[in-house]
N, C-alpha and C. Protein backbone atom coordinates (compact mmCIF):
# COMPACT_ATOMS: atom_id res chain seq x y z
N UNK A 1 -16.71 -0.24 3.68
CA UNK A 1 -16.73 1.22 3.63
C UNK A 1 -16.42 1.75 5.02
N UNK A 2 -15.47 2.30 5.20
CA UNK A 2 -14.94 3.45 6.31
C UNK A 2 -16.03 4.45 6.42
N UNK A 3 -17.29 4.47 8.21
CA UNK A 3 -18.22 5.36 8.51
C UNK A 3 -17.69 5.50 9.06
N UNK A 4 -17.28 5.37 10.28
CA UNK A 4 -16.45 5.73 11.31
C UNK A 4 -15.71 7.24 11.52
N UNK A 5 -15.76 7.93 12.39
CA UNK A 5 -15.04 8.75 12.84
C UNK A 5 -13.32 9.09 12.70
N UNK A 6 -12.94 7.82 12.92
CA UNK A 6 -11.65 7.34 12.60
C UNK A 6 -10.89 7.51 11.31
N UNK A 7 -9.75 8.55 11.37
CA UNK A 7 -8.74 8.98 10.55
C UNK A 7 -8.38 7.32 9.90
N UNK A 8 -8.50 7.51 8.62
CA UNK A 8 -7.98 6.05 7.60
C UNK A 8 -6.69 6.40 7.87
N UNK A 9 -5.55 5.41 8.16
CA UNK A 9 -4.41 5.35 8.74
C UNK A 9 -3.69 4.51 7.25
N UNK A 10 -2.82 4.99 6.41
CA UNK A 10 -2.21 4.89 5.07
C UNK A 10 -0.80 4.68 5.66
N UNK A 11 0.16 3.32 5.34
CA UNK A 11 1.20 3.37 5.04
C UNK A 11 1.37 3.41 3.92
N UNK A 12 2.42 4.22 3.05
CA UNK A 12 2.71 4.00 2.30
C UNK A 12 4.40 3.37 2.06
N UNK A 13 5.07 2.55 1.48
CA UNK A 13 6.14 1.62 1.84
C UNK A 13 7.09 1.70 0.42
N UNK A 14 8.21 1.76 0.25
CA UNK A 14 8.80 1.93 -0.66
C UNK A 14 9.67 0.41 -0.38
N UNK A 15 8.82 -0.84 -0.57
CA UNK A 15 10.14 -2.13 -0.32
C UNK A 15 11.22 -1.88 -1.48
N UNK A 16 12.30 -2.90 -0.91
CA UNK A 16 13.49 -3.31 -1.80
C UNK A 16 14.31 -1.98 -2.36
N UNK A 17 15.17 -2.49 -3.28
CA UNK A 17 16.57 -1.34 -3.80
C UNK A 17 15.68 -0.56 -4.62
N UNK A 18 14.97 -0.37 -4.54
CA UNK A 18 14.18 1.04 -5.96
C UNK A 18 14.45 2.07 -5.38
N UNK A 19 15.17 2.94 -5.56
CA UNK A 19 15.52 4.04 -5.65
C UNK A 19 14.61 5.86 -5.80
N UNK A 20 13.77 5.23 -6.35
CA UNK A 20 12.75 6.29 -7.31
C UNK A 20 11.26 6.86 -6.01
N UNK A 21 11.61 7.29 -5.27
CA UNK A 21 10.47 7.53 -4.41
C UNK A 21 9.76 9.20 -4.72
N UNK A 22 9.88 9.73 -6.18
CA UNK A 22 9.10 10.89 -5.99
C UNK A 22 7.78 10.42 -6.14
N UNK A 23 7.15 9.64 -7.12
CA UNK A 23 5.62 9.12 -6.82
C UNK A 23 5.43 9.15 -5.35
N UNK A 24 5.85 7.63 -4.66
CA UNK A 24 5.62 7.66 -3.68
C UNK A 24 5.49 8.86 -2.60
N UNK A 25 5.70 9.96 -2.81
CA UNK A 25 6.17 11.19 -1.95
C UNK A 25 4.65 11.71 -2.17
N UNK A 26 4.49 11.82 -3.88
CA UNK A 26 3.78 12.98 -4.84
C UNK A 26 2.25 11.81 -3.57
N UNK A 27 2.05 10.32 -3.80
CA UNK A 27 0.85 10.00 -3.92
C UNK A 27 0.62 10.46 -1.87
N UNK A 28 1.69 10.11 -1.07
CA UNK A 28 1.64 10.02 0.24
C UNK A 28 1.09 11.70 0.83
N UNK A 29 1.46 12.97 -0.06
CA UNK A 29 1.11 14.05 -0.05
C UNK A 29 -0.54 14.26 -0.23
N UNK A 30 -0.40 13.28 -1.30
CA UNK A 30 -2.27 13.50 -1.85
C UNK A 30 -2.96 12.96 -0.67
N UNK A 31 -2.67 12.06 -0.28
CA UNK A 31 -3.25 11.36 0.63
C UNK A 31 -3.90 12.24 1.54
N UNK A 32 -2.44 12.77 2.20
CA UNK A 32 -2.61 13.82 3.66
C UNK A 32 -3.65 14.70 2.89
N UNK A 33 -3.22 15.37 1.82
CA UNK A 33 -4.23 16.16 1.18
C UNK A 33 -5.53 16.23 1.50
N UNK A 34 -5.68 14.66 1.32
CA UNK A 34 -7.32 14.42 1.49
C UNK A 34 -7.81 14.25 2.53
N UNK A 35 -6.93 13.97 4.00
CA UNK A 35 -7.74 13.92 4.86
C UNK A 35 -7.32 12.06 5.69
N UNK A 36 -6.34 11.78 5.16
CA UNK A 36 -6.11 10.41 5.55
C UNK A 36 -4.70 11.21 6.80
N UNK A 37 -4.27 10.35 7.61
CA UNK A 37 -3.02 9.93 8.20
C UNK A 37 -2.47 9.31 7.82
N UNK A 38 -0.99 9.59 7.13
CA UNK A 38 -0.29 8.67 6.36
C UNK A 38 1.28 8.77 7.06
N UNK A 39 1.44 7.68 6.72
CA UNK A 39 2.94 7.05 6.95
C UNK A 39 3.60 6.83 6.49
N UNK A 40 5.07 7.26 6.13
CA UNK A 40 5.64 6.94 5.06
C UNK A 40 7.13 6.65 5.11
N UNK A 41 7.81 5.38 4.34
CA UNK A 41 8.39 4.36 5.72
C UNK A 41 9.69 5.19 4.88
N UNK A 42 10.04 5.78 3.63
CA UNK A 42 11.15 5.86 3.37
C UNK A 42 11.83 4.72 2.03
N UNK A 43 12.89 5.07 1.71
CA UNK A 43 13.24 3.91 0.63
C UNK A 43 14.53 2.67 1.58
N UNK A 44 14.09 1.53 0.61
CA UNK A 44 14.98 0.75 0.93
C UNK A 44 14.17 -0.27 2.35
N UNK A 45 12.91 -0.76 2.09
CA UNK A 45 12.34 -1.31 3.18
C UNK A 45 12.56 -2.92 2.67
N UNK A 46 12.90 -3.58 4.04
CA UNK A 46 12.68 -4.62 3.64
C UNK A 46 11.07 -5.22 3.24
N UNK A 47 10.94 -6.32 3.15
CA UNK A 47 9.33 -6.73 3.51
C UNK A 47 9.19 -6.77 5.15
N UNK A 48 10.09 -7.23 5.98
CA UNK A 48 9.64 -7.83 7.31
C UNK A 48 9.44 -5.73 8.21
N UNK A 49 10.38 -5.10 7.75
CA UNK A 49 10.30 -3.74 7.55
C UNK A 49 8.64 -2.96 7.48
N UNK A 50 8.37 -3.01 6.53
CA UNK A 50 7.27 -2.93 5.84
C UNK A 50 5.80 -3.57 6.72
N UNK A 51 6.30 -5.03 7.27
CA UNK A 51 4.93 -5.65 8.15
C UNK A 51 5.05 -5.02 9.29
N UNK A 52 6.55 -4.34 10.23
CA UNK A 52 6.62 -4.24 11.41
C UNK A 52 5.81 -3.06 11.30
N UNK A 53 6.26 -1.74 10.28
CA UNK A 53 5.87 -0.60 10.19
C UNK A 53 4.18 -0.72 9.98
N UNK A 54 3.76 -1.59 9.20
CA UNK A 54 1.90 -2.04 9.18
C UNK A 54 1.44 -2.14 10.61
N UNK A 55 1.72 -2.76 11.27
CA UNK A 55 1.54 -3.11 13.15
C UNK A 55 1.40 -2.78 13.69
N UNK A 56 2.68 -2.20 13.85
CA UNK A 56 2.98 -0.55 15.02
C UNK A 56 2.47 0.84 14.44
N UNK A 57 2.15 0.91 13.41
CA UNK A 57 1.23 1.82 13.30
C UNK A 57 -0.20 1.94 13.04
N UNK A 58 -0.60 0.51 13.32
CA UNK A 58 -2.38 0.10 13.40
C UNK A 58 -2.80 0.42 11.83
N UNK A 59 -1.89 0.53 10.61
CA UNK A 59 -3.09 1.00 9.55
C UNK A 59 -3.96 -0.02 9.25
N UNK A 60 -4.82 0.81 8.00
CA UNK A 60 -6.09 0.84 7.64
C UNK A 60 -5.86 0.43 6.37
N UNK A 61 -4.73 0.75 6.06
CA UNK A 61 -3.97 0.94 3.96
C UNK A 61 -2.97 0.37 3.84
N UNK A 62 -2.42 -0.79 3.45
CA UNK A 62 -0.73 -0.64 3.11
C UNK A 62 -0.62 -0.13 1.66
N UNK A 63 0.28 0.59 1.18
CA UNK A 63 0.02 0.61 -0.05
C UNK A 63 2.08 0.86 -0.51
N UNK A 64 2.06 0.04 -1.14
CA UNK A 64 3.82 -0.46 -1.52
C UNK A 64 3.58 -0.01 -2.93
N UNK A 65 4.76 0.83 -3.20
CA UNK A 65 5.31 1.50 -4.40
C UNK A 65 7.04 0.89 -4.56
N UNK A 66 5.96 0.07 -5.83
CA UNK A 66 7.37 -0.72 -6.77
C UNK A 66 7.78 -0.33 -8.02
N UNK A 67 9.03 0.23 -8.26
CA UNK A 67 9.16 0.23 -9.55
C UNK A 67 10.27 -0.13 -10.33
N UNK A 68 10.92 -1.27 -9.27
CA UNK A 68 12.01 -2.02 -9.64
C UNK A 68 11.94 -3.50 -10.61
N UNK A 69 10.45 -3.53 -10.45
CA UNK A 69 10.29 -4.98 -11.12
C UNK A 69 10.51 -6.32 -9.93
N UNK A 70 10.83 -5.61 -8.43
CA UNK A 70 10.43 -6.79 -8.17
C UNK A 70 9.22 -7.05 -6.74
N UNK A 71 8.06 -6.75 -7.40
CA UNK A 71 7.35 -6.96 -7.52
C UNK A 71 6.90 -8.44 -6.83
N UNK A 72 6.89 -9.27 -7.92
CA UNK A 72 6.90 -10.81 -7.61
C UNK A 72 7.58 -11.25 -6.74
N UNK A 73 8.58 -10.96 -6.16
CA UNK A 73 9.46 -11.35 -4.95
C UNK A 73 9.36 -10.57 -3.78
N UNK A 74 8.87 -9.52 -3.74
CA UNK A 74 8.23 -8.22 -2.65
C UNK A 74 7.44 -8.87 -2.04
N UNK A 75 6.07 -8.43 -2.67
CA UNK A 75 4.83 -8.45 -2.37
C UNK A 75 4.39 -9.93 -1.73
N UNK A 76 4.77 -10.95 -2.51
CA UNK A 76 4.54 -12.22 -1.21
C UNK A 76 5.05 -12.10 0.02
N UNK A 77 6.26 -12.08 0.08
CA UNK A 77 6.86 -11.99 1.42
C UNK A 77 5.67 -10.75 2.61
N UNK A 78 5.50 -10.04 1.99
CA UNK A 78 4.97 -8.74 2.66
C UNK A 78 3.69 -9.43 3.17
N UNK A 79 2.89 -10.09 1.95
CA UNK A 79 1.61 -10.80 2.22
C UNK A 79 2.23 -11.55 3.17
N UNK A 80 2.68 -12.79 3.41
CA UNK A 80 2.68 -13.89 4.10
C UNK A 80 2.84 -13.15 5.55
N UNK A 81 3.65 -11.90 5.37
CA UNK A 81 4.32 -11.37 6.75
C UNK A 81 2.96 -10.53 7.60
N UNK A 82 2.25 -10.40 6.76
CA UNK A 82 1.25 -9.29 7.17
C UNK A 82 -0.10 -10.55 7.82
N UNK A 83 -0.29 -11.35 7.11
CA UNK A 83 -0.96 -12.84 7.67
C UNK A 83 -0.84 -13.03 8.89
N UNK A 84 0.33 -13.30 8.98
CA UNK A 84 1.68 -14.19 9.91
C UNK A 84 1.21 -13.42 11.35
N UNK A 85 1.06 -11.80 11.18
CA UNK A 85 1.01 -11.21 12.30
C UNK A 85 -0.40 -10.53 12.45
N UNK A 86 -1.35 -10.95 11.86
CA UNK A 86 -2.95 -11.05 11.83
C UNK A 86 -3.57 -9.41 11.62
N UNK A 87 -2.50 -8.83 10.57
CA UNK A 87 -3.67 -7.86 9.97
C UNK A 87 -3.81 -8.47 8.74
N UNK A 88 -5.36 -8.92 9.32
CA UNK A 88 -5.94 -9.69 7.70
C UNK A 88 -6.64 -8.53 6.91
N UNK A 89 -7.49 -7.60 7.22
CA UNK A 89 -8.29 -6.85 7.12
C UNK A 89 -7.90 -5.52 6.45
N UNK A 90 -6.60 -5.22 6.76
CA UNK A 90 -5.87 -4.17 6.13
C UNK A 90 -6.24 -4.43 4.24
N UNK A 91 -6.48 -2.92 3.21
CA UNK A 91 -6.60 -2.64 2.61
C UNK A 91 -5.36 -2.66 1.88
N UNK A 92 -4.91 -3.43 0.93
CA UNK A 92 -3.47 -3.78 -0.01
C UNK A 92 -3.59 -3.17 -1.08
N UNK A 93 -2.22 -2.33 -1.40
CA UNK A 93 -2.42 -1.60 -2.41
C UNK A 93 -1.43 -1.89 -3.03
N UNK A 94 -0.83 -2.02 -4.44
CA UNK A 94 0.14 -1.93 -5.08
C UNK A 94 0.07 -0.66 -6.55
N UNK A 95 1.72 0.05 -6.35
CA UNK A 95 1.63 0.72 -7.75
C UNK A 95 2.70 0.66 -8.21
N UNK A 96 2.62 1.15 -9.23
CA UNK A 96 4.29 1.28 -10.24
C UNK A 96 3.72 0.64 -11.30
N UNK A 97 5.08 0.32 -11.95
CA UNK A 97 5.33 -0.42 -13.16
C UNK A 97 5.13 -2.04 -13.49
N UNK A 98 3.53 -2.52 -13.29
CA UNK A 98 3.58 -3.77 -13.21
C UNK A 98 2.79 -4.55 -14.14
N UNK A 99 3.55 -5.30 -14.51
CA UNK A 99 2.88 -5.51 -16.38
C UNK A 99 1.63 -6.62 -16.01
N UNK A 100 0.66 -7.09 -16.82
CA UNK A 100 -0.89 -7.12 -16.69
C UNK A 100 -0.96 -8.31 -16.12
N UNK A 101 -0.51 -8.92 -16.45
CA UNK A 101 0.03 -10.46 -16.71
C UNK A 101 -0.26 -10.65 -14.73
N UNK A 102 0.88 -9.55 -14.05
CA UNK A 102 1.46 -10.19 -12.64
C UNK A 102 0.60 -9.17 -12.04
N UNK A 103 -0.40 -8.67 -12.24
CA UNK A 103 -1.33 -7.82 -11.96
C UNK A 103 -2.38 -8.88 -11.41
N UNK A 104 -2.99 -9.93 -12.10
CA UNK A 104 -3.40 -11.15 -12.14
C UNK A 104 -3.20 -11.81 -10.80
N UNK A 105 -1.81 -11.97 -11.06
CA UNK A 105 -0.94 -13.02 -9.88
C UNK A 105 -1.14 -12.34 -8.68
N UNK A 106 -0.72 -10.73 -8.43
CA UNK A 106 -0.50 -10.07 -7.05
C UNK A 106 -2.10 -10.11 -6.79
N UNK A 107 -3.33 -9.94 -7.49
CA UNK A 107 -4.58 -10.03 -6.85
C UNK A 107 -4.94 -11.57 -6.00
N UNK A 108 -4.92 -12.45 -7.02
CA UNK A 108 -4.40 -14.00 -6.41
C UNK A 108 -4.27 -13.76 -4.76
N UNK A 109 -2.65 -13.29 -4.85
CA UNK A 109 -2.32 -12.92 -3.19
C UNK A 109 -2.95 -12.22 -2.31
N UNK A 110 -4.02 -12.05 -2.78
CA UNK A 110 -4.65 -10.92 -1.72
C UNK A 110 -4.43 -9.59 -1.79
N UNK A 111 -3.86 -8.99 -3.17
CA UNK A 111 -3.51 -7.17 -3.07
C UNK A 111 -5.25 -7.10 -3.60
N UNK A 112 -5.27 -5.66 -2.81
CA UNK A 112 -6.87 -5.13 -3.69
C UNK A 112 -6.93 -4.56 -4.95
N UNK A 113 -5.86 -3.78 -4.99
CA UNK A 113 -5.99 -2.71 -6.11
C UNK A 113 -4.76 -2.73 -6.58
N UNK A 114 -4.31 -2.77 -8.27
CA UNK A 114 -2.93 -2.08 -8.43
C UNK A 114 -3.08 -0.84 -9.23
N UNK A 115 -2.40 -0.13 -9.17
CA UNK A 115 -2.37 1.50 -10.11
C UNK A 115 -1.21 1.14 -10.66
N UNK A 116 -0.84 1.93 -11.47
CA UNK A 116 -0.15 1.64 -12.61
C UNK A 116 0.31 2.94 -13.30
N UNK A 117 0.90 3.44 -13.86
CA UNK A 117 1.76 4.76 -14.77
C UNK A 117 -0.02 5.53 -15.26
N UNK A 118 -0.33 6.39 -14.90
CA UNK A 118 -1.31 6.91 -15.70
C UNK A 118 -2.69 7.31 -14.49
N UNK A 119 -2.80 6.58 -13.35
CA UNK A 119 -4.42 6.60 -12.78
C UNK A 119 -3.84 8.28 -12.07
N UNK A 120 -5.16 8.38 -11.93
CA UNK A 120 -4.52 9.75 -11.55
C UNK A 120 -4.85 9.85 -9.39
N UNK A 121 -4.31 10.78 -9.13
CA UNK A 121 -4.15 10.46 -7.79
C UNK A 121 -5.74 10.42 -7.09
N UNK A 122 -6.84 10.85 -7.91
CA UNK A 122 -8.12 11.23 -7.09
C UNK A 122 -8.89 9.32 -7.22
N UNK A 123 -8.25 8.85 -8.27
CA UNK A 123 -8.57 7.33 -8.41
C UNK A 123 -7.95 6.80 -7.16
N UNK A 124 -6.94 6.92 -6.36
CA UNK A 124 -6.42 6.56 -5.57
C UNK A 124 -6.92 6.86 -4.22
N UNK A 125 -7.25 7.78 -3.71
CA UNK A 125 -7.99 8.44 -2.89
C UNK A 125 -9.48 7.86 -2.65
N UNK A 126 -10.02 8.07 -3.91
CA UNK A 126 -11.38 7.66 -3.83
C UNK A 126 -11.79 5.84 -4.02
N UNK A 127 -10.57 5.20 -3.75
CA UNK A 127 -10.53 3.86 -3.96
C UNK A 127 -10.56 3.40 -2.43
N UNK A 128 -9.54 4.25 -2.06
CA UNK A 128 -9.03 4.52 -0.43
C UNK A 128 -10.58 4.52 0.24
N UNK A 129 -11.06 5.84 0.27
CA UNK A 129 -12.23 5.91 0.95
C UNK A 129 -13.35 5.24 0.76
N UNK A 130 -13.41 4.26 -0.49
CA UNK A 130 -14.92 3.44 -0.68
C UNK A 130 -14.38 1.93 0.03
N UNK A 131 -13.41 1.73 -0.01
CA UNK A 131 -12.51 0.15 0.64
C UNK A 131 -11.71 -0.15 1.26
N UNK A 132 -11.40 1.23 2.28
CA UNK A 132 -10.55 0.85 3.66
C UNK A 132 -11.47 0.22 4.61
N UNK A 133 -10.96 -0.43 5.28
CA UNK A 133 -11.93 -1.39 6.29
C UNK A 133 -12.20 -0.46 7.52
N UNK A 134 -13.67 -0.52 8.26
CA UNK A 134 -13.92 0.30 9.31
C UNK A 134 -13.26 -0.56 10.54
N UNK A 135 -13.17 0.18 11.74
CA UNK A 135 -12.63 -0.99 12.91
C UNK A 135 -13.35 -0.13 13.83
N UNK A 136 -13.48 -1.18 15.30
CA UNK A 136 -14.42 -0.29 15.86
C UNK A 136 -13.15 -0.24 17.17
């Protein structure tokens, strides 16, 4: 749980060719809404993209919006990359279109949470603020 004084620091990451970034826009808005600092990398990120942008901007959240289906080929790379360069502690988020099955698999890897077509943005928020990690 985030006590701390400290603004929760949210990337939000649009990896790979998906095209479709109004979610991502709609959820990165809510965010600010609420009171987070958010980041928002744009479409067309690679993964190594995606870890540099986690780093250099110290967050608290990654949270990657997929809705290309690839998913399974993203999100490891991103994990291994995010390891690799020792934010272990960062809060993993995944959303979009990701069927139940690989919902399973991406927790496996270490994502915390996935959202999916339907949660509504205050589920997101209030997921944010009970399980971003504090830092001192």
């Amino acid at each position: 749980m985030n006590v701390s004084n400290e603004k929760i620091r949210v990337l939000v990451a649009k990896p790979g060719l998906d095209g479709h970034d109004r979610g991502a826009k709609v959820i990165a808005r809510a965010l600010r809404d609420a009171g987070f600092e958010v980041v928002y990398t744009g479409l067309h990120q690679t993964p190594e993209m995606v870890v540099r942008a986690a780093i250099e901007e110290d967050v608290h959240v990654v949270g990657l919006s997929i809705l290309s289906g690839a998913h399974n080929a993203l999100v490891p790379e991103i994990m291994d990359g995010l390891k690799k360069e020792g934010l272990t502690d960062a809060l993993i988020l995944v959303g979009g279109i990701i069927p139940e099955d690989d919902i399973i698999e991406l927790k496996k890897l270490g994502v915390h949470m996935v959202f999916t077509p339907g949660a509504s943005l205050q589920e997101v928020v209030d997921y944010i603020q009970a399980n971003a990690p504090k830092r001192t």
